[in-house]
Protein backbone atom coordinates (compact mmCIF):
# COMPACT_ATOMS: atom_id res chain seq x y z
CA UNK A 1 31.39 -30.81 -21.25
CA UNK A 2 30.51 -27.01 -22.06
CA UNK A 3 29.68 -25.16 -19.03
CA UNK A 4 26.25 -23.45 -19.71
CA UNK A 5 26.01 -20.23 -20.61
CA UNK A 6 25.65 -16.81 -18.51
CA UNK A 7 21.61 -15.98 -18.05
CA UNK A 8 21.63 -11.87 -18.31
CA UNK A 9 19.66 -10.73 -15.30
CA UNK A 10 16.76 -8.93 -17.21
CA UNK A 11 16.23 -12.33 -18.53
CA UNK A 12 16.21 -14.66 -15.03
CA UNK A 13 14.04 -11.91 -13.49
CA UNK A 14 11.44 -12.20 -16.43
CA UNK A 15 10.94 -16.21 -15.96
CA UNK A 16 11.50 -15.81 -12.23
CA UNK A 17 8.60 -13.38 -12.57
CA UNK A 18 6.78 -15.53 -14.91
CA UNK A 19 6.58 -18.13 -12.22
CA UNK A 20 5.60 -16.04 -9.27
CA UNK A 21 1.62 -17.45 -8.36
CA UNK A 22 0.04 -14.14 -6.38
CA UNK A 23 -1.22 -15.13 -2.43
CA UNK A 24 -4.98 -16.64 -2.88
CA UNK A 25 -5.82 -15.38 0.61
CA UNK A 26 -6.46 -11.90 2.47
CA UNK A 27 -7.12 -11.52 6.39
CA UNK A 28 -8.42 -7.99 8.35
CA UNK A 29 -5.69 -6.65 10.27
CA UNK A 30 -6.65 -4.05 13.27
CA UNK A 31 -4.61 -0.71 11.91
CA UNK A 32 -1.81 -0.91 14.81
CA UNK A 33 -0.93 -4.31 13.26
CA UNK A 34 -0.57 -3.92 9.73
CA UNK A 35 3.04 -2.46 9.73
CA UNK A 36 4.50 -4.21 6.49
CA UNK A 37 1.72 -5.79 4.96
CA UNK A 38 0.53 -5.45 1.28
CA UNK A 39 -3.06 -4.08 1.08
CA UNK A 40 -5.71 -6.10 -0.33
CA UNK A 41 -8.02 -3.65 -1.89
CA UNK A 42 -8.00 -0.15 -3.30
CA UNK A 43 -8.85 2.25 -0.89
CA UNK A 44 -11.25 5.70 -1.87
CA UNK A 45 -11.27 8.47 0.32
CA UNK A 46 -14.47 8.12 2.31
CA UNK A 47 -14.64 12.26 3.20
CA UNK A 48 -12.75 14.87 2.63
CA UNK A 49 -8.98 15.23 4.55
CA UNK A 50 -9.19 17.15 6.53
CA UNK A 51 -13.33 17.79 6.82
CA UNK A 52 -13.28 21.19 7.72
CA UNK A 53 -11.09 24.69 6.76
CA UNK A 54 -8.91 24.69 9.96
CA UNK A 55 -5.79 27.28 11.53
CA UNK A 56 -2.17 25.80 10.77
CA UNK A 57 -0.91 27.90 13.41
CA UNK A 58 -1.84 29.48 17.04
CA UNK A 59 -3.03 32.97 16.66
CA UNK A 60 -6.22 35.14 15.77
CA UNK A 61 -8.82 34.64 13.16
CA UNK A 62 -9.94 37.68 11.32
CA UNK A 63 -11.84 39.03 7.90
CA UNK A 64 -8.89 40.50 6.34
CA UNK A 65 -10.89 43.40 5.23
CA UNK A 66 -11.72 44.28 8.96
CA UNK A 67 -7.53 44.70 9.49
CA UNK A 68 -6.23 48.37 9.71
CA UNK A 69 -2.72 49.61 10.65
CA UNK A 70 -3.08 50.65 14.27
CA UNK A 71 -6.61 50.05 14.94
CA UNK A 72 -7.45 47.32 17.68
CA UNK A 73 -9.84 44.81 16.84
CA UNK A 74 -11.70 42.96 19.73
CA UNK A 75 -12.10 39.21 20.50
CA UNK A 76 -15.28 37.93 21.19
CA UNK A 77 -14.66 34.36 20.80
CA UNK A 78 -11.84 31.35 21.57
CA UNK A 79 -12.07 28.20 19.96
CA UNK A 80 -10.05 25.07 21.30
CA UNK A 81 -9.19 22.59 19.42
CA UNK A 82 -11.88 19.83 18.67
CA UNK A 83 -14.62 22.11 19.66
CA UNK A 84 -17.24 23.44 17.48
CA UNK A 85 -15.81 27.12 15.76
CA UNK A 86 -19.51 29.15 16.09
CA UNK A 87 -19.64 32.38 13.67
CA UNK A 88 -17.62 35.43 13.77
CA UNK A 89 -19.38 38.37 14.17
CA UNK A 90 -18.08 41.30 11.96
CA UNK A 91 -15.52 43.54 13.22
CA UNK A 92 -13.77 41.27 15.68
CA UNK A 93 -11.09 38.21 15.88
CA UNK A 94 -11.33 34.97 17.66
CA UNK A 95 -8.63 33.37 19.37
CA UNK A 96 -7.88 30.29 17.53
CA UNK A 97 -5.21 27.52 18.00
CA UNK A 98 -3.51 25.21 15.49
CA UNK A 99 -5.73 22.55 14.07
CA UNK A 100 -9.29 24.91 15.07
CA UNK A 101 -11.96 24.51 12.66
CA UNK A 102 -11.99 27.74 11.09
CA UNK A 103 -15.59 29.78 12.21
CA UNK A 104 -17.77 31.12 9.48
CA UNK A 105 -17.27 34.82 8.23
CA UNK A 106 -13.25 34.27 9.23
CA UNK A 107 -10.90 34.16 6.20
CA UNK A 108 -7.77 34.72 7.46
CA UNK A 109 -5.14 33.47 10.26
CA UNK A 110 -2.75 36.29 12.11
CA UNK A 111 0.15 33.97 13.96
CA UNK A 112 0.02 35.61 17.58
CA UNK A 113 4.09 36.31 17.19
CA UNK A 114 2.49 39.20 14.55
CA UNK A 115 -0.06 40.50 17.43
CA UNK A 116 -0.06 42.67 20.08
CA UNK A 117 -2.88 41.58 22.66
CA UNK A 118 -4.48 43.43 25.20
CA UNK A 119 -7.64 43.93 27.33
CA UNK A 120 -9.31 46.09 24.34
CA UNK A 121 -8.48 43.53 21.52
CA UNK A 122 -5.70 42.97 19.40
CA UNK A 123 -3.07 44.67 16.79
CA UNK A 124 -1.83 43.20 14.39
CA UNK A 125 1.76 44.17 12.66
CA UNK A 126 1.77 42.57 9.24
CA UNK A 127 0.34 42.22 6.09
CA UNK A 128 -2.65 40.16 6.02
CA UNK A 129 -4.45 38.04 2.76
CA UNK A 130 -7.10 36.37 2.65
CA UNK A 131 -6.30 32.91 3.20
CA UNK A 132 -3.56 33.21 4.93
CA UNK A 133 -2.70 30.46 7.50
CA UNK A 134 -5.77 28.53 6.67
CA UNK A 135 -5.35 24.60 5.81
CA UNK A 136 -8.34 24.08 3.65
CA UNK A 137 -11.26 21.47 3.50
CA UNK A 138 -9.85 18.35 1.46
CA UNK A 139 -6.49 19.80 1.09
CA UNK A 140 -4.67 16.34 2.06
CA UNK A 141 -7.57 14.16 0.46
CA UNK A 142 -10.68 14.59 -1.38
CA UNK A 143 -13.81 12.79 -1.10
CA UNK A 144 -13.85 9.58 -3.61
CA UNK A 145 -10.15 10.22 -4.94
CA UNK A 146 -7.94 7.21 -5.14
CA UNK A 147 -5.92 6.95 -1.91
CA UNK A 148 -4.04 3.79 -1.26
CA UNK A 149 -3.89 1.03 -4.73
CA UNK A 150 -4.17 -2.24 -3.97
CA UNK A 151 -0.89 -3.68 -3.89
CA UNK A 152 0.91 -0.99 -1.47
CA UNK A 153 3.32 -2.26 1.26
CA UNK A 154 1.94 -0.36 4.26
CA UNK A 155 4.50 2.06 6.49
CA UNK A 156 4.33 4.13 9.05
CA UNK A 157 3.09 6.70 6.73
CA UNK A 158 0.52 4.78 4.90
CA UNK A 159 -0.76 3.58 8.37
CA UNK A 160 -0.83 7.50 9.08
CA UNK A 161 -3.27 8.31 6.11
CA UNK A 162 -5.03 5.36 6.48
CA UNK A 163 -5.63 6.73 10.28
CA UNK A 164 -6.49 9.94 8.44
CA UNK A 165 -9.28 8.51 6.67
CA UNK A 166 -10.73 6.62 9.85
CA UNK A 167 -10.21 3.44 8.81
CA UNK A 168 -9.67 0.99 11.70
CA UNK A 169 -9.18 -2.38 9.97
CA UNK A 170 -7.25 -3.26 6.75
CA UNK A 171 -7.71 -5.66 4.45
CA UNK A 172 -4.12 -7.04 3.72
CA UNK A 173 -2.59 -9.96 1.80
CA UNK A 174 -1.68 -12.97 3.95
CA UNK A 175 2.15 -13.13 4.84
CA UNK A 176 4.27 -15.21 2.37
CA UNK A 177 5.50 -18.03 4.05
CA UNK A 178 9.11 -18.87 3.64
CA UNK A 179 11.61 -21.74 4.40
CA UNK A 180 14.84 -21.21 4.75
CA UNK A 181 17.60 -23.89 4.23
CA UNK A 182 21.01 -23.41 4.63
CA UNK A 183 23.69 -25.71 3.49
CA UNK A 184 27.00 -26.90 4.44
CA UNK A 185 28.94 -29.24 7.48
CA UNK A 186 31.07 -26.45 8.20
CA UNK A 187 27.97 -24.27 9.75
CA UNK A 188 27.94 -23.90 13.26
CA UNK A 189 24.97 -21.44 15.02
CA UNK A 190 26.26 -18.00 17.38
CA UNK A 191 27.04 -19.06 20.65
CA UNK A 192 28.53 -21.96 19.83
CA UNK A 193 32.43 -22.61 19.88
CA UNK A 194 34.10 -23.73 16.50
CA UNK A 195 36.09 -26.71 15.94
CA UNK A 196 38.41 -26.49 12.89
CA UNK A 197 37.38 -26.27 9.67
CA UNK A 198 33.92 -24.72 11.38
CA UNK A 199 32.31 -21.57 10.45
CA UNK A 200 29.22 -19.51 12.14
CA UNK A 201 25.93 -19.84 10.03
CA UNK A 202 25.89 -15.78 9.03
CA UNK A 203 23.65 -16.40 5.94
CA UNK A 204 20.67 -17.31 8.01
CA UNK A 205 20.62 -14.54 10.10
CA UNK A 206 21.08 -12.58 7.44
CA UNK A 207 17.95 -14.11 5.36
CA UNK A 208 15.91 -14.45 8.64
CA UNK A 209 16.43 -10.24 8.68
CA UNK A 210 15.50 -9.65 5.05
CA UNK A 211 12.29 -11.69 5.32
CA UNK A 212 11.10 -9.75 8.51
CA UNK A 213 11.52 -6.50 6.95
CA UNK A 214 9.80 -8.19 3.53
CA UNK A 215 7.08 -8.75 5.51
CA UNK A 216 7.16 -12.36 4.89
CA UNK A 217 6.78 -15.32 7.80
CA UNK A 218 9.74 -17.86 7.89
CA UNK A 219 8.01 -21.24 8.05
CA UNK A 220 11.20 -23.18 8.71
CA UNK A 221 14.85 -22.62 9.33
CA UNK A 222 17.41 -25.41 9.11
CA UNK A 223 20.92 -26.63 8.14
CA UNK A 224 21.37 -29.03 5.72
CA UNK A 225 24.22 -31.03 5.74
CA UNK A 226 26.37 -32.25 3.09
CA UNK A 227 24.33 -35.32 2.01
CA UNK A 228 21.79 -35.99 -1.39
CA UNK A 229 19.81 -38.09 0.59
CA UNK A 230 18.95 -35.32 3.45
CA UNK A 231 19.02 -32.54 1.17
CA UNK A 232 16.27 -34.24 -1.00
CA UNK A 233 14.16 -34.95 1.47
CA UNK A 234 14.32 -31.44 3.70
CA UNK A 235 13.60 -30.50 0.20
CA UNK A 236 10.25 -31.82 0.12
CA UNK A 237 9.35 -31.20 3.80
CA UNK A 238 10.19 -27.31 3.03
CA UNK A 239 8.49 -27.54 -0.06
CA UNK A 240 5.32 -28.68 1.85
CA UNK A 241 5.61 -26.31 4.42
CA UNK A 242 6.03 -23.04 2.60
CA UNK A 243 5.25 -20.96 -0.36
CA UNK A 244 8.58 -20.37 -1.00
CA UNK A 245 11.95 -22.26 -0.09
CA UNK A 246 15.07 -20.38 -0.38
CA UNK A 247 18.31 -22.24 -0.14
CA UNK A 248 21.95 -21.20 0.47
CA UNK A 249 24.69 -22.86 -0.80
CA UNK A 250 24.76 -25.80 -2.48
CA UNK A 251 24.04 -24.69 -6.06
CA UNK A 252 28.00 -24.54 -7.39
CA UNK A 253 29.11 -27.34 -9.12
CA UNK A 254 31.39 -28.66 -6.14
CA UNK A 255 30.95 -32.69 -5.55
CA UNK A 256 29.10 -31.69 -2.07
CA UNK A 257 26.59 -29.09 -3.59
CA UNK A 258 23.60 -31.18 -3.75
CA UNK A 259 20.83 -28.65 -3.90
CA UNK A 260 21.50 -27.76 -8.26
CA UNK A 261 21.49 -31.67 -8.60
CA UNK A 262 18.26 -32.70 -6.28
CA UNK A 263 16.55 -29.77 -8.66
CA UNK A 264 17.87 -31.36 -11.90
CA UNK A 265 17.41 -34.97 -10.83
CA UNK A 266 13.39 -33.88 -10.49
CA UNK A 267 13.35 -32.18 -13.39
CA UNK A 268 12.28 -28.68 -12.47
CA UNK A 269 16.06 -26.79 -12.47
CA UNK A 270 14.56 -23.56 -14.93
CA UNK A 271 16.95 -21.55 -14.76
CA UNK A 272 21.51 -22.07 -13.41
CA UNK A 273 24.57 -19.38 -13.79
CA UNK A 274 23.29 -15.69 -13.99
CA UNK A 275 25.94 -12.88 -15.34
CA UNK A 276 25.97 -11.25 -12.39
CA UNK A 277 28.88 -10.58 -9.41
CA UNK A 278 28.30 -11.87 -6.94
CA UNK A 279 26.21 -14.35 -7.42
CA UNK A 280 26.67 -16.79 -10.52
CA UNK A 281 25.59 -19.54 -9.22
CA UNK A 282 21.82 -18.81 -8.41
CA UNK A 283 19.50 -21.35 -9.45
CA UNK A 284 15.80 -21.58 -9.62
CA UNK A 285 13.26 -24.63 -10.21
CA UNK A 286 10.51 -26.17 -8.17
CA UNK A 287 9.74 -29.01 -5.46
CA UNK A 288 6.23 -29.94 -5.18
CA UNK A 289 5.12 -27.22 -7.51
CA UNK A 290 6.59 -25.19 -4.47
CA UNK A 291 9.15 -22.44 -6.00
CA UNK A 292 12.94 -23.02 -4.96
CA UNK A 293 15.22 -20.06 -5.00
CA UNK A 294 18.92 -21.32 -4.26
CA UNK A 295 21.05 -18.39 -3.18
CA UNK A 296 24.96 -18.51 -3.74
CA UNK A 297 26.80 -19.67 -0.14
CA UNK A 298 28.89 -16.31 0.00
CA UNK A 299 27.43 -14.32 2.47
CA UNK A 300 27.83 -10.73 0.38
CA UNK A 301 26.58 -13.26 -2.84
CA UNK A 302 23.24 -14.09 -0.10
CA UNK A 303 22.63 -10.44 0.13
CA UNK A 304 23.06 -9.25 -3.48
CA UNK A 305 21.00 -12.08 -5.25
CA UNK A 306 18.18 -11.63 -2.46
CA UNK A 307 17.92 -8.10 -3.16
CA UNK A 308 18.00 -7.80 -7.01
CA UNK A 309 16.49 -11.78 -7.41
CA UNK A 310 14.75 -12.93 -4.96
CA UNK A 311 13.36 -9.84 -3.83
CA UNK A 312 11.44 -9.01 -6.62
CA UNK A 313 10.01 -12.61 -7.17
CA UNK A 314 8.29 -11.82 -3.48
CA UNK A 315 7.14 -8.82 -4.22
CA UNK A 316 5.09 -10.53 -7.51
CA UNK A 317 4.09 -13.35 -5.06
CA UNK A 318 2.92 -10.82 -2.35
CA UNK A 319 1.16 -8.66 -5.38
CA UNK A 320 2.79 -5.20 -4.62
CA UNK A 321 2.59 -2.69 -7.19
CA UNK A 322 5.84 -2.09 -7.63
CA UNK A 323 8.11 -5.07 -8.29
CA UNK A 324 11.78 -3.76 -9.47
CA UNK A 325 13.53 -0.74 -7.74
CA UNK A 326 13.99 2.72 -10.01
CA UNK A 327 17.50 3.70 -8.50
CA UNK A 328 19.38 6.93 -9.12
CA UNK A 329 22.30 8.25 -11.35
CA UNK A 330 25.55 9.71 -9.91
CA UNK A 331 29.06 9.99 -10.51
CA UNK A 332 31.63 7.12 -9.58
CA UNK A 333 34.47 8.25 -7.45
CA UNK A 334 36.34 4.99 -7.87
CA UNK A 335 37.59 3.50 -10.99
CA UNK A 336 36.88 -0.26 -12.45
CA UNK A 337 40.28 -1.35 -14.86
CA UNK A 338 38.85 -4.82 -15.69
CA UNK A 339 35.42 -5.09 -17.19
CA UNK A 340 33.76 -7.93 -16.43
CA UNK A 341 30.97 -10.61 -18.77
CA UNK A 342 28.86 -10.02 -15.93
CA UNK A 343 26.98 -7.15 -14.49
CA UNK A 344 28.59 -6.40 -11.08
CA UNK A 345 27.24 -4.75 -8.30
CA UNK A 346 29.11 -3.14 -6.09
CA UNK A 347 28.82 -2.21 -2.36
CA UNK A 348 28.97 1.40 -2.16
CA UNK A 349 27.47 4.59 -0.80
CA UNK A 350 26.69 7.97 -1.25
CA UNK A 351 29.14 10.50 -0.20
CA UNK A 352 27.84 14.48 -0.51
CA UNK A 353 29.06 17.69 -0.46
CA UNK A 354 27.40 20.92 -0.98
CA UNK A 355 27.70 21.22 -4.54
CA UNK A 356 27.08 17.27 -5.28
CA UNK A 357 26.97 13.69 -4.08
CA UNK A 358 29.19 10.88 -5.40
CA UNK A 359 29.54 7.36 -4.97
CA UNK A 360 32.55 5.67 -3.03
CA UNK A 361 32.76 1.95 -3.22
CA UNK A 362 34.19 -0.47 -0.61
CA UNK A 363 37.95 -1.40 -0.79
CA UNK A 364 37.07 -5.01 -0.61
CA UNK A 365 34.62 -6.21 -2.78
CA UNK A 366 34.94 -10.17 -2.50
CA UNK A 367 31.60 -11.98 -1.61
CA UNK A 368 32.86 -13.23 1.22
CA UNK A 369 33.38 -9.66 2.86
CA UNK A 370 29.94 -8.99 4.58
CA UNK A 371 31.20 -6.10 6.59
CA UNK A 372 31.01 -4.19 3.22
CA UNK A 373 27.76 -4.32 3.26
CA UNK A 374 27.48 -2.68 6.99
CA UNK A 375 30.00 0.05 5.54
CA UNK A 376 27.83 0.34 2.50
CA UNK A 377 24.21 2.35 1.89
CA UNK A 378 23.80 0.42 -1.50
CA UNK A 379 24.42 -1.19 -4.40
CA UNK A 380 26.03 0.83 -7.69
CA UNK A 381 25.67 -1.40 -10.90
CA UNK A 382 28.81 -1.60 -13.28
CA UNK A 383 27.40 -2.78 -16.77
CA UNK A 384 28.42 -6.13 -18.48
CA UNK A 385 31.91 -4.95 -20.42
CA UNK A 386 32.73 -1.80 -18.91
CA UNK A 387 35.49 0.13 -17.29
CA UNK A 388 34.84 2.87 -14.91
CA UNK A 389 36.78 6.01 -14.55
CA UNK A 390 35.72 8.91 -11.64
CA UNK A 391 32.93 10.64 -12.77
CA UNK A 392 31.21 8.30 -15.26
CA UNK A 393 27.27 7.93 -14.30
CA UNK A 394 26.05 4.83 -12.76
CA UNK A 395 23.10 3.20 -11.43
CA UNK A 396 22.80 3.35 -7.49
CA UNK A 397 20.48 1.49 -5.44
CA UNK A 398 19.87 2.56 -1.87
CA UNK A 399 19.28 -0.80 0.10
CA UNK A 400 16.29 0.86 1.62
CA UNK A 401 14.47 1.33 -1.89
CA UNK A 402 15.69 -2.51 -2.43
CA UNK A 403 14.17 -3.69 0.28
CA UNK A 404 10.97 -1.38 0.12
């Protein structure tokens, strides 16, 4: 019997995408806690960022028509921070500090490294415009203006603006909740010793990683052994339990892979072999109604097909905005002689000089090698059929904008 045909990624992703049901639930978060959570709701700008014309640097406000060359001008005010600015009255400066409101009449900022100060005022020894060293009202935000879409993933810079804007609470999706099975007798946890033929469990460590920083909660974490019986049945109990069940292993078409032929036997295996490397043997298919992603048992396989498979298919379930990574073009320094059926992606990284940046790829590319992906900062994508030579372009994907 034929083996079945090669699914081209583009394609897998579309019905993987097709099946993805978005989160039916939201919770409030207080602002300190909402560090990798989708937001619920759009959020306007409630007032103006920041609410007031304000210094960006310590020094002396002024008119700029009241500056002459040589002439002292007196100070007849200081304004603090946080305290209210007053007026200026013509003629004279106030002594202002970085992030003072800005007092009426004022339309200018000297820094005091440009001033010479003394008991009868100050000089000043430079050009000034009007303008100048002023951060003005709404410059950051402005008042009703789109600020945050539903849909973002927050970080520490989106919990920044959001602080900007005074809000305190955040609506947010509720986590995605994941189980995690991995398969196989041989799988022994850290800190235990091996017996022959044993290996440590690396791919759910690995998995239990990529969900934390996917801002998704692991629901259950087990080992499956080698048996149809218990692999249907954790099946079903993770199925229950979760959202989402992500498997490991299992999926080849070895006589002890069980988790393909539990799928098949219900009826819901969608989707078997992608054209990709690593990672051919990814299936997809449902328990329960409950979506099963089963990940190759390779540990570099684990990491690739999470990132360009299963990675997206949260980020549809968790309704972010942005479900596929954009990546960047540069040149190959290494060369591919044997072009492959199946789109490979390669651990590499980014290696710069002055004039340019190129991309160096790992020595060792086998999917068993997961210190490749330590050595690594990505993932550059060799197309289906094609040899690479130094300096063709290629796709790179940073594993920070993969896992973003």
């Amino acid at each position: 019997m034929a083996a079945p045909q090669l699914t081209p990624l583009e394609e897998a992703l579309s019905h993987l995408l097709s099946q993805a049901k978005g989160l039916d639930t939201r919770e409030t978060v207080e602002l300190p806690d909402s560090l990798h959570r989708i937001l619920a709701e759009d959020h306007h700008v409630p007032a103006d960022v920041p609410p007031a014309d304000n210094s960006s640097v310590d020094g002396y406000a002024v008119r700029f028509e009241d500056v002459h060359p040589g002439r002292a001008i007196p100070v007849s005010i200081r304004i603090p921070a946080g305290h209210p600015p007053g007026e200026l009255a013509p003629g004279t400066a106030a002594r202002i500090f970085t992030g003072s409101e800005i007092p009426a009449g004022a339309n200018a900022v000297v820094m005091q490294e440009r001033v010479d100060a003394s008991d009868d005022g100050i000089v000043i020894h430079t050009d000034v415009s009007e303008g100048q060293n002023i951060r003005r009202r709404g410059q950051d935000l402005t008042e009703g203006c789109m600020a945050l879409p539903q849909g973002t993933l927050i970080r520490p810079q989106e919990m920044g603006l959001l602080a900007s804007m005074g809000f305190a609470r955040v609506p947010v999706q509720r986590r995605l909740r994941v189980a995690i099975l991995t398969t196989g007798d041989e799988l022994v946890d850290p800190g235990k010793p091996l017996a022959a033929g044993q290996i440590y469990n690396t791919n759910r460590y690995t998995l239990l990683g990529l969900l934390a920083q996917a801002g998704c909660e692991v629901t259950l974490c087990e080992s499956l052994a080698d048996d149809r019986t218990a692999t249907r049945d954790t099946l079903f109990r993770a199925a229950d339990a979760s959202d989402l069940v992500i498997t490991t292993g299992g999926v080849s078409v070895g006589e002890e892979d069980h988790v393909r032929v539990v799928l098949e036997e219900s009826s819901t295996l969608s989707l078997w072999r992608l054209a990709i490397k690593p990672g051919k043997p990814l299936a997809f298919g449902h328990m329960n109604d409950t979506p099963v992603i089963g990940l190759p048992g390779n540990p570099a396989s684990v990491l690739v097909t999470f990132l360009m498979v299963a990675m997206p298919f949260i980020r549809k379930c968790q309704g972010r905005a942005r479900l596929t990574p954009t990546g960047e073009t540069l040149p190959a320094d290494f060369s591919v002689d044997e072009p492959s059926i199946r789109r490979e992606f390669i651990r590499a990284r980014k290696a710069c000089l002055p004039d340019r940046c190129t991309l160096e790829a790992y020595p060792n590319q086998n999917s068993g090698v997961l210190s490749s992906a330590c050595w690594a900062g990505g993932l550059a994508v060799v197309p289906e059929n094609t040899r690479v030579s130094p300096g063709d372009l290629l796709t790179y994907y940073s594993f920070e904008e993969l896992l973003a």
